[in-house]
Protein backbone atom coordinates (compact mmCIF):
# COMPACT_ATOMS: atom_id res chain seq x y z
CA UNK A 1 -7.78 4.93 -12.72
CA UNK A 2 -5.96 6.57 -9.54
CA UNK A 3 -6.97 3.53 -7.44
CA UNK A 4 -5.64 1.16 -9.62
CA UNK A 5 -2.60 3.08 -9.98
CA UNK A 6 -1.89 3.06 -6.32
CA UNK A 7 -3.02 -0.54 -6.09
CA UNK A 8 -0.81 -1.43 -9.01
CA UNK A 9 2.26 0.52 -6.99
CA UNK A 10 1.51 -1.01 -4.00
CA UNK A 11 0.82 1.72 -2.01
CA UNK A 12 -1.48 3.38 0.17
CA UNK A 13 -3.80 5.97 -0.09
CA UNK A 14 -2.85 8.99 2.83
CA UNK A 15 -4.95 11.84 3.33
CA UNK A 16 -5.14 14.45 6.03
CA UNK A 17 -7.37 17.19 8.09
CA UNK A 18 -10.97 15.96 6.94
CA UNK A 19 -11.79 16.42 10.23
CA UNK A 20 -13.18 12.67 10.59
CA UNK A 21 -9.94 10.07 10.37
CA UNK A 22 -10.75 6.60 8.49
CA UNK A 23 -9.21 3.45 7.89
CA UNK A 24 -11.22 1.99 4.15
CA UNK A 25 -10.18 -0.29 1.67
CA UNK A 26 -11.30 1.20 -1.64
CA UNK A 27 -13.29 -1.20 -3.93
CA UNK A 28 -12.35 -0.89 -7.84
CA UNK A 29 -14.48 -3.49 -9.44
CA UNK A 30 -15.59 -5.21 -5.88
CA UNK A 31 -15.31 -4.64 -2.33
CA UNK A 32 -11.92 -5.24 -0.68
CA UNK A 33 -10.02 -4.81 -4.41
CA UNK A 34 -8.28 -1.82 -4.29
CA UNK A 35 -5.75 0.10 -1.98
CA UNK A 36 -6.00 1.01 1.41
CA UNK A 37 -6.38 4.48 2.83
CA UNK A 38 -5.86 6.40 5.51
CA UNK A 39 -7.18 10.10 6.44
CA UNK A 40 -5.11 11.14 9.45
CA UNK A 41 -7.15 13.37 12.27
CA UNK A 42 -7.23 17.06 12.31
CA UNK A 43 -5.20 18.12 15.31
CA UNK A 44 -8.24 20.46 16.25
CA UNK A 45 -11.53 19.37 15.48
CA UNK A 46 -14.05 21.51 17.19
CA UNK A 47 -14.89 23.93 14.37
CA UNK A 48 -16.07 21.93 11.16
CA UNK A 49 -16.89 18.19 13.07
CA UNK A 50 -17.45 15.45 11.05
CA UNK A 51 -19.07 11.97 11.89
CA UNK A 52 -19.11 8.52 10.50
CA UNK A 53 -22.91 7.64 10.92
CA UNK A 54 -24.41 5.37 8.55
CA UNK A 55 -28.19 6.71 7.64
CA UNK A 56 -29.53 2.91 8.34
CA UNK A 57 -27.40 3.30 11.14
CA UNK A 58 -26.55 -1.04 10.58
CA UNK A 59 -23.09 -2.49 10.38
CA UNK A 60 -22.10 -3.35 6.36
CA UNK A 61 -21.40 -6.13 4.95
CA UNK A 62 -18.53 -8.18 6.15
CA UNK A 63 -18.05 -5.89 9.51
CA UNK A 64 -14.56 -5.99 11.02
CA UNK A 65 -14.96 -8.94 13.66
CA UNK A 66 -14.10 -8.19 17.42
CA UNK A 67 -14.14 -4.47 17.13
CA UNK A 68 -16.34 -1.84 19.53
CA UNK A 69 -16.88 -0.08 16.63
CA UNK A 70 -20.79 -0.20 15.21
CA UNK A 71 -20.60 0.55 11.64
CA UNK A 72 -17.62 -0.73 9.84
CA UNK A 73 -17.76 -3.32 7.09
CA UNK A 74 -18.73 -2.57 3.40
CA UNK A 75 -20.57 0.75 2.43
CA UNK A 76 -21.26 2.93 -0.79
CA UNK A 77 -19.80 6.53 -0.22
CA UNK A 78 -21.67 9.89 -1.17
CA UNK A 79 -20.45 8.98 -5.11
CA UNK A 80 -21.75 5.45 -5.17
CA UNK A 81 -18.47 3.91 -4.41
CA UNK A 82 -17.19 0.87 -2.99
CA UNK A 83 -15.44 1.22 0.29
CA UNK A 84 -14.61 -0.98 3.40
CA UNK A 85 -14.92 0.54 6.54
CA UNK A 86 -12.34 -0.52 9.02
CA UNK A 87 -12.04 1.80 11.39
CA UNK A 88 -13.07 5.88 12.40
CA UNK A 89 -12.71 8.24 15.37
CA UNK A 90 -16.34 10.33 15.12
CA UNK A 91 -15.80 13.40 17.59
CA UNK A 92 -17.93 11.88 20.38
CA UNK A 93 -14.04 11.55 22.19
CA UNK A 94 -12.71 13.15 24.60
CA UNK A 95 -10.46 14.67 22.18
CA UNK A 96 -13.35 15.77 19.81
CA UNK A 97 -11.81 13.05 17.12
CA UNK A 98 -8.75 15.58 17.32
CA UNK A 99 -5.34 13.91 16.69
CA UNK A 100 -2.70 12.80 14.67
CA UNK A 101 -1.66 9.47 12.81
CA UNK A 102 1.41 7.71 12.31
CA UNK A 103 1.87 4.70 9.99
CA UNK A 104 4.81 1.85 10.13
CA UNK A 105 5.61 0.56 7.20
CA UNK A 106 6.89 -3.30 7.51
CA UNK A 107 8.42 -4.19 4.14
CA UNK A 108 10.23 -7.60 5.87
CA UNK A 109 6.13 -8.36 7.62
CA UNK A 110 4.83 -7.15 4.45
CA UNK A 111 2.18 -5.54 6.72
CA UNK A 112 1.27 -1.55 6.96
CA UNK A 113 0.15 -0.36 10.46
CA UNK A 114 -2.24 2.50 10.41
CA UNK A 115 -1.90 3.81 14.26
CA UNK A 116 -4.32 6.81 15.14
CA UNK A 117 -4.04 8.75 18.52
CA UNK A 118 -5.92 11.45 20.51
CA UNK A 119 -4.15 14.61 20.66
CA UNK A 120 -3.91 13.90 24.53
CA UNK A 121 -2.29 11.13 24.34
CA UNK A 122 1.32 10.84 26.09
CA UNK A 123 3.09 8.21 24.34
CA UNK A 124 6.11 8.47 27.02
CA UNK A 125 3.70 6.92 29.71
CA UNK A 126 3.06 3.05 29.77
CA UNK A 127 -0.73 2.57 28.59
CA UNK A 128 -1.29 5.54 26.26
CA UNK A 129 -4.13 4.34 24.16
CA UNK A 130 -4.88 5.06 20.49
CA UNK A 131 -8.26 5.53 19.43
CA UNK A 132 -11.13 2.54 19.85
CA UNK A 133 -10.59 0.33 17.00
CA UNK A 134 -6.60 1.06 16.65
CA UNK A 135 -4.35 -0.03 15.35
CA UNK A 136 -4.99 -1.48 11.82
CA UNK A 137 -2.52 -3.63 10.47
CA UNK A 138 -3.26 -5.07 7.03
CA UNK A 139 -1.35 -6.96 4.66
């Protein structure tokens, strides 16, 4: 019922500090129907690491297309359900998977951009680089 509430508002799902930051799109009744999510990085991640690591260790279904990213594309979480893997920092960075997240919301692009940095990163300097696999923009 939640997901379809925050599909129904038009929203999108933000969560924090689970020490492992994802980009999904929740399925309801199918993959890819429900509201996207974001879980922003811890800004220290050294003490309970997490890691995105399929047990088949295989791409899903539908795997986001020129990406460096292995396993993205459509999964079942630990409670069976639908979700759409688009993107994930596992703590094999320099950073440890330790940053922050900042999303743009473009109501005239009707687009949401889900940017996701290392807590090094110096966005002052000319070529600061988010995270492999970042941005996501989605409509």
């Amino acid at each position: 019922k939640a997901l379809a509430l925050i599909k129904e508002a038009n929203a999108v799902h933000i969560a924090g500090d689970q020490h492992i930051t994802t980009v999904i799109q929740h399925g309801i009744e199918e993959y890819r129907d429900g509201p996207w999510a974001f879980v922003v990085p811890a800004i220290v991640n050294n003490y309970y690491s997490r890691w995105w690591w399929p047990e088949d260790e295989q791409a899903g279904a539908n795997p986001v297309a020129n990406t460096l990213l292995p396993w993205t594309g459509d999964y079942r979480d630990g409670f069976d359900n639908r979700i759409s893997v688009q993107a994930y920092a596992n703590p094999e960075t320099r950073s440890n998977g330790a940053g922050f997240g900042c999303i743009r919301f473009r109501p005239a692009l009707e687009t949401v951009v889900f940017e996701c940095w290392p807590r090094e990163a110096d966005l002052t300097q000319p070529g600061a680089e988010q995270f492999v696999g970042w941005p996501v923009v989605v409509n």
